[in-house]
N, C-alpha and C. Protein backbone atom coordinates (compact mmCIF):
# COMPACT_ATOMS: atom_id res chain seq x y z
N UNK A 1 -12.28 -87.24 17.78
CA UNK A 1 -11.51 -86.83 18.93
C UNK A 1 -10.99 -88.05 19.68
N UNK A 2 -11.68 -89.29 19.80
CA UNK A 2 -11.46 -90.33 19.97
C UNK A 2 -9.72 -91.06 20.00
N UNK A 3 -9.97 -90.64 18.10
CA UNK A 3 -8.39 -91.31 17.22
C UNK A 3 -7.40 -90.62 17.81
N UNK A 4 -7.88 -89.32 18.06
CA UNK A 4 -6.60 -87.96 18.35
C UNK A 4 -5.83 -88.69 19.77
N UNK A 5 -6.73 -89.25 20.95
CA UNK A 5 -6.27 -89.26 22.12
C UNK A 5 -5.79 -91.14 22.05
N UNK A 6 -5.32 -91.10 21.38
CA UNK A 6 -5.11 -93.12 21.38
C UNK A 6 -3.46 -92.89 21.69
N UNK A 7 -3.17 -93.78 22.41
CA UNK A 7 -1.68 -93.93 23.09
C UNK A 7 -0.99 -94.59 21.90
N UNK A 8 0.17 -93.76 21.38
CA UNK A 8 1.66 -94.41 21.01
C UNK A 8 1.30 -94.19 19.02
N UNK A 9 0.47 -93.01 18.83
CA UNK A 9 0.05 -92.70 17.18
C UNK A 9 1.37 -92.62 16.93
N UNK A 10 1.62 -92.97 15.18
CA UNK A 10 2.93 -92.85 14.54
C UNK A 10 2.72 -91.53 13.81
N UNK A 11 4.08 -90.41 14.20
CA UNK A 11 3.72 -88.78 13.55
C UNK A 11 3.57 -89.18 12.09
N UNK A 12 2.54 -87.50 11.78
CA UNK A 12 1.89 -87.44 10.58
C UNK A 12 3.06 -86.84 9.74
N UNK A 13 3.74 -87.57 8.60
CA UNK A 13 4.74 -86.94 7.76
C UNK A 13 4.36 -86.12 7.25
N UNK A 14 3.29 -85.65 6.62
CA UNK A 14 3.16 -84.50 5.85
C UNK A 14 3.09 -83.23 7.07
N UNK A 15 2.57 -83.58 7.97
CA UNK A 15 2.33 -82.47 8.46
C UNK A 15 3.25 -82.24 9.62
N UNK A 16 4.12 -82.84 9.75
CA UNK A 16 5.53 -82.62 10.91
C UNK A 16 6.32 -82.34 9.89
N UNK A 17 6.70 -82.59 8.97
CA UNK A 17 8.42 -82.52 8.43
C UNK A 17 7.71 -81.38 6.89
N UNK A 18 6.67 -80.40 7.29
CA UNK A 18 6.58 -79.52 6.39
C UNK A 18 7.60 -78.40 5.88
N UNK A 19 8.33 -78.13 5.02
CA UNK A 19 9.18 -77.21 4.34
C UNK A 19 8.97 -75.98 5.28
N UNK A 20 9.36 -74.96 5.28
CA UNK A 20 9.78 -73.77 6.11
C UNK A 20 8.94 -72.69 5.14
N UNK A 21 9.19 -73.08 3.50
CA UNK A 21 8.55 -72.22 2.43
C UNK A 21 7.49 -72.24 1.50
N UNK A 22 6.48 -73.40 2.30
CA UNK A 22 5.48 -73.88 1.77
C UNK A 22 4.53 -73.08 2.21
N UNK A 23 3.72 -72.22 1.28
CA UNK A 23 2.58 -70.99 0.74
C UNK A 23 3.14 -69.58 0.75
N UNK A 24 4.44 -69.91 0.49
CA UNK A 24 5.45 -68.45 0.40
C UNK A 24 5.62 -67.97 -1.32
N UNK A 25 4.70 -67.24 -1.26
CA UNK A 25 4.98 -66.90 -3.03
C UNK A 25 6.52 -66.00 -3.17
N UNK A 26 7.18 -66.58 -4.47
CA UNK A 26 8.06 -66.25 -4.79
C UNK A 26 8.26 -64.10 -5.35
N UNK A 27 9.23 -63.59 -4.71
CA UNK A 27 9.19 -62.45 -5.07
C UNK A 27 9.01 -62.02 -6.75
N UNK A 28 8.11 -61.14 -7.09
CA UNK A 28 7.93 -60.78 -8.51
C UNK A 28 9.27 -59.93 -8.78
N UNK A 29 9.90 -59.96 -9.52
CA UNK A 29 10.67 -59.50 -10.48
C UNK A 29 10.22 -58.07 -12.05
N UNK A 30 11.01 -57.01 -11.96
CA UNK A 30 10.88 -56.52 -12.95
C UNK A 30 10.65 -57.46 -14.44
N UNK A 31 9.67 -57.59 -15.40
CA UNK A 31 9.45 -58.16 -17.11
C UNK A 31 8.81 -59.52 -16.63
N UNK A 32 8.84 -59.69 -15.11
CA UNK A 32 8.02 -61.13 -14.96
C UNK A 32 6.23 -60.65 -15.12
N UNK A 33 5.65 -61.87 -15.45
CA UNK A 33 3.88 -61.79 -15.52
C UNK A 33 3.22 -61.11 -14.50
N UNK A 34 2.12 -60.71 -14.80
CA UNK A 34 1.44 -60.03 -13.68
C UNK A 34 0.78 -61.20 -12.82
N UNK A 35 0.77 -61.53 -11.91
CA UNK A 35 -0.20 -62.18 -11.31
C UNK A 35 -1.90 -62.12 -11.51
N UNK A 36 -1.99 -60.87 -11.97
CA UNK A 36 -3.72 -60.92 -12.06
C UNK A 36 -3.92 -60.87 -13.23
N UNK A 37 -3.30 -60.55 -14.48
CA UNK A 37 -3.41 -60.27 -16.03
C UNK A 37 -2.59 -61.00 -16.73
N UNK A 38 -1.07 -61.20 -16.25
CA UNK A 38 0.08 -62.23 -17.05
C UNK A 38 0.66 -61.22 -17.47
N UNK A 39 0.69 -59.60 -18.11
CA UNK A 39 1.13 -58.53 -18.26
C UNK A 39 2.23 -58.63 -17.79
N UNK A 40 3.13 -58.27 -18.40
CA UNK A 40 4.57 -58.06 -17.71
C UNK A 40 4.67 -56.76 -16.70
N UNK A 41 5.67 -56.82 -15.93
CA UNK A 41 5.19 -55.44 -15.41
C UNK A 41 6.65 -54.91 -15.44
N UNK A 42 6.47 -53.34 -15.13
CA UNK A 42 7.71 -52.69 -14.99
C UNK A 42 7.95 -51.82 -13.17
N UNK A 43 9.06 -51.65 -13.67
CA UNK A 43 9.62 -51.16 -12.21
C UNK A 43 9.32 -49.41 -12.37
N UNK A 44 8.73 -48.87 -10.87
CA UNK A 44 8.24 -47.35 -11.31
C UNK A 44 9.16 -46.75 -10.00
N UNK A 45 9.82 -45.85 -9.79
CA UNK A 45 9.76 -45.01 -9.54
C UNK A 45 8.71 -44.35 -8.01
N UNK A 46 8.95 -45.18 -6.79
CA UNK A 46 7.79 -44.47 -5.90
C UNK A 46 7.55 -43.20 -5.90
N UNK A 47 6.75 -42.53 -5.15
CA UNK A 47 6.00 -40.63 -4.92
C UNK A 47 5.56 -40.92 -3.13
N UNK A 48 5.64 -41.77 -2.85
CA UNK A 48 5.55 -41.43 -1.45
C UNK A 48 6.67 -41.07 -0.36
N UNK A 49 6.56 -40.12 0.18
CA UNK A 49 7.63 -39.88 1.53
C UNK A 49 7.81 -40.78 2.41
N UNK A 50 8.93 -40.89 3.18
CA UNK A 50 8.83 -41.89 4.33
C UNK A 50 8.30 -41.09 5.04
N UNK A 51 7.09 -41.92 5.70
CA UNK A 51 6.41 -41.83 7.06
C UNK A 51 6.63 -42.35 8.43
N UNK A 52 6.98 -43.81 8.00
CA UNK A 52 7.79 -44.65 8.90
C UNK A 52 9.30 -45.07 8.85
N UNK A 53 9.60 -45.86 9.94
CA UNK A 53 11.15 -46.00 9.91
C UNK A 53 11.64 -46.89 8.55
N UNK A 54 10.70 -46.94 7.27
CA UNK A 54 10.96 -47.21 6.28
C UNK A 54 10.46 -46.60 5.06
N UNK A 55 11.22 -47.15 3.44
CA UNK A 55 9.94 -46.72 2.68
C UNK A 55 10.58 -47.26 1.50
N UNK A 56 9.57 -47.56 0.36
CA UNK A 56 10.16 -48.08 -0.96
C UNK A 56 10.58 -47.47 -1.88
N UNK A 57 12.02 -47.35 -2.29
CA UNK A 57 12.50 -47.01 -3.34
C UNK A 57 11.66 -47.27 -4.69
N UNK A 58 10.95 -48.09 -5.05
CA UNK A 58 10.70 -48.56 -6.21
C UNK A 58 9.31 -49.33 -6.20
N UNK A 59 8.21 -49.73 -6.75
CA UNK A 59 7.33 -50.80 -6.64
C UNK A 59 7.54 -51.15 -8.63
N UNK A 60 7.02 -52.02 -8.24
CA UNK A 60 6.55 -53.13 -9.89
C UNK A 60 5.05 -52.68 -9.92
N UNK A 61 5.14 -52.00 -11.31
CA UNK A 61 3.33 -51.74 -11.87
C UNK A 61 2.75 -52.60 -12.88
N UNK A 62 2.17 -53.17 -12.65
CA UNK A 62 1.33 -53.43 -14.51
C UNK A 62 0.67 -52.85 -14.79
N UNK A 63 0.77 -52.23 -16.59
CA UNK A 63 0.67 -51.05 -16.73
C UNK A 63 -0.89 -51.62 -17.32
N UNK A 64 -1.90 -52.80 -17.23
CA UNK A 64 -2.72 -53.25 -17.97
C UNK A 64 -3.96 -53.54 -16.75
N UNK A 65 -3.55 -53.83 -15.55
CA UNK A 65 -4.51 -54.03 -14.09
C UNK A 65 -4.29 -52.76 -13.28
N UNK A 66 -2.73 -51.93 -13.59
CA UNK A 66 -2.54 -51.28 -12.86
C UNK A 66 -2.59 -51.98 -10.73
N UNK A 67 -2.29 -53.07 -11.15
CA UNK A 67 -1.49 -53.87 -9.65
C UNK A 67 -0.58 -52.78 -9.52
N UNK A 68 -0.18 -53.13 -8.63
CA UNK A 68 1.31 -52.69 -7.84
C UNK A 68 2.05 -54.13 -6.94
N UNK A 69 3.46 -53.93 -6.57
CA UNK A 69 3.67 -55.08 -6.05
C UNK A 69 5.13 -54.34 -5.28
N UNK A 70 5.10 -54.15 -3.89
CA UNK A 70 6.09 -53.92 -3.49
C UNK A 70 6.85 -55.09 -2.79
N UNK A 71 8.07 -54.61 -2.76
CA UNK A 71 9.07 -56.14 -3.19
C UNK A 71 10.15 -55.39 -1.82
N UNK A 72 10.97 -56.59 -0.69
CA UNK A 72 11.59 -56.64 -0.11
C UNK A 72 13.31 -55.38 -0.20
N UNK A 73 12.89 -55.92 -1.75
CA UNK A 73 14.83 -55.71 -2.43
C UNK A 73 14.52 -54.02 -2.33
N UNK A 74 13.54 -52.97 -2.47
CA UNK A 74 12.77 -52.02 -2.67
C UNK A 74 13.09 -51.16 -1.08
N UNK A 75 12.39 -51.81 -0.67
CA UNK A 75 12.38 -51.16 0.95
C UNK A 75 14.17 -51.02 1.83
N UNK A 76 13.65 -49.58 1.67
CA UNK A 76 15.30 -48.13 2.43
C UNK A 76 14.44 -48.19 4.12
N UNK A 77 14.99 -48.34 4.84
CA UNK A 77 15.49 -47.68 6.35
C UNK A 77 15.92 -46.59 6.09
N UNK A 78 14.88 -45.79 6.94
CA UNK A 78 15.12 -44.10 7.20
C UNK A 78 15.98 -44.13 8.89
N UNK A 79 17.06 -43.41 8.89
CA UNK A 79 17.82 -43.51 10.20
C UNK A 79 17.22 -41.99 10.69
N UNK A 80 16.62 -42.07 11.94
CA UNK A 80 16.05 -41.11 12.88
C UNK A 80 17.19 -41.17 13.77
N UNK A 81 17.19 -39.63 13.73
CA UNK A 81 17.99 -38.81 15.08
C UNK A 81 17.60 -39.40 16.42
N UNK A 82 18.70 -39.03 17.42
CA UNK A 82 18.23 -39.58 18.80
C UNK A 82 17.36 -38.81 19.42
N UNK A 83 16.35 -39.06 19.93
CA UNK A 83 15.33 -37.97 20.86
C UNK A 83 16.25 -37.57 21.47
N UNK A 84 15.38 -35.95 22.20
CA UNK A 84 16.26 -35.31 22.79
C UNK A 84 15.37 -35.61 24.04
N UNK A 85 14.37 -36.03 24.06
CA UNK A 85 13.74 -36.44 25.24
C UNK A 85 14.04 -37.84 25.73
């Protein structure tokens, strides 16, 4: 705590000028590896209703862990009526 409070430190490069997308895993893709098996996976078909002001068209399954992986490109906006209250 000492080092921390010393007058006129030169900033820490790694940790000031860090990337914006550093521990951002890249979106999975339909025929890409599974993350937990390497399995390729495929694109299914959701079964759930929207509940909220959203919902996914689609998730990625592997058909070998049975993961799921819902993906940005996937997710519909449900447009709600105006209250009447």
């Amino acid at each position: 705590m000492a080092a921390l409070h010393q007058p006129n430190l030169p900033a820490d490069e790694g940790y000031e000028n860090k990337p914006e997308t550093a521990g951002v895993r890249p979106a999975v893709q339909a025929g890409e590896p599974c993350r937990k098996c390497s399995t390729p996976v495929i694109k299914q078909a959701s079964r759930k209703k929207p509940k909220r002001d959203y919902y996914f068209e689609f998730r990625l399954f592997c058909p070998n862990c049975k993961a799921t992986y819902q993906v940005e490109e996937a997710k519909r906006f449900v447009e709600q009526p105006p209250s009447l209250f």
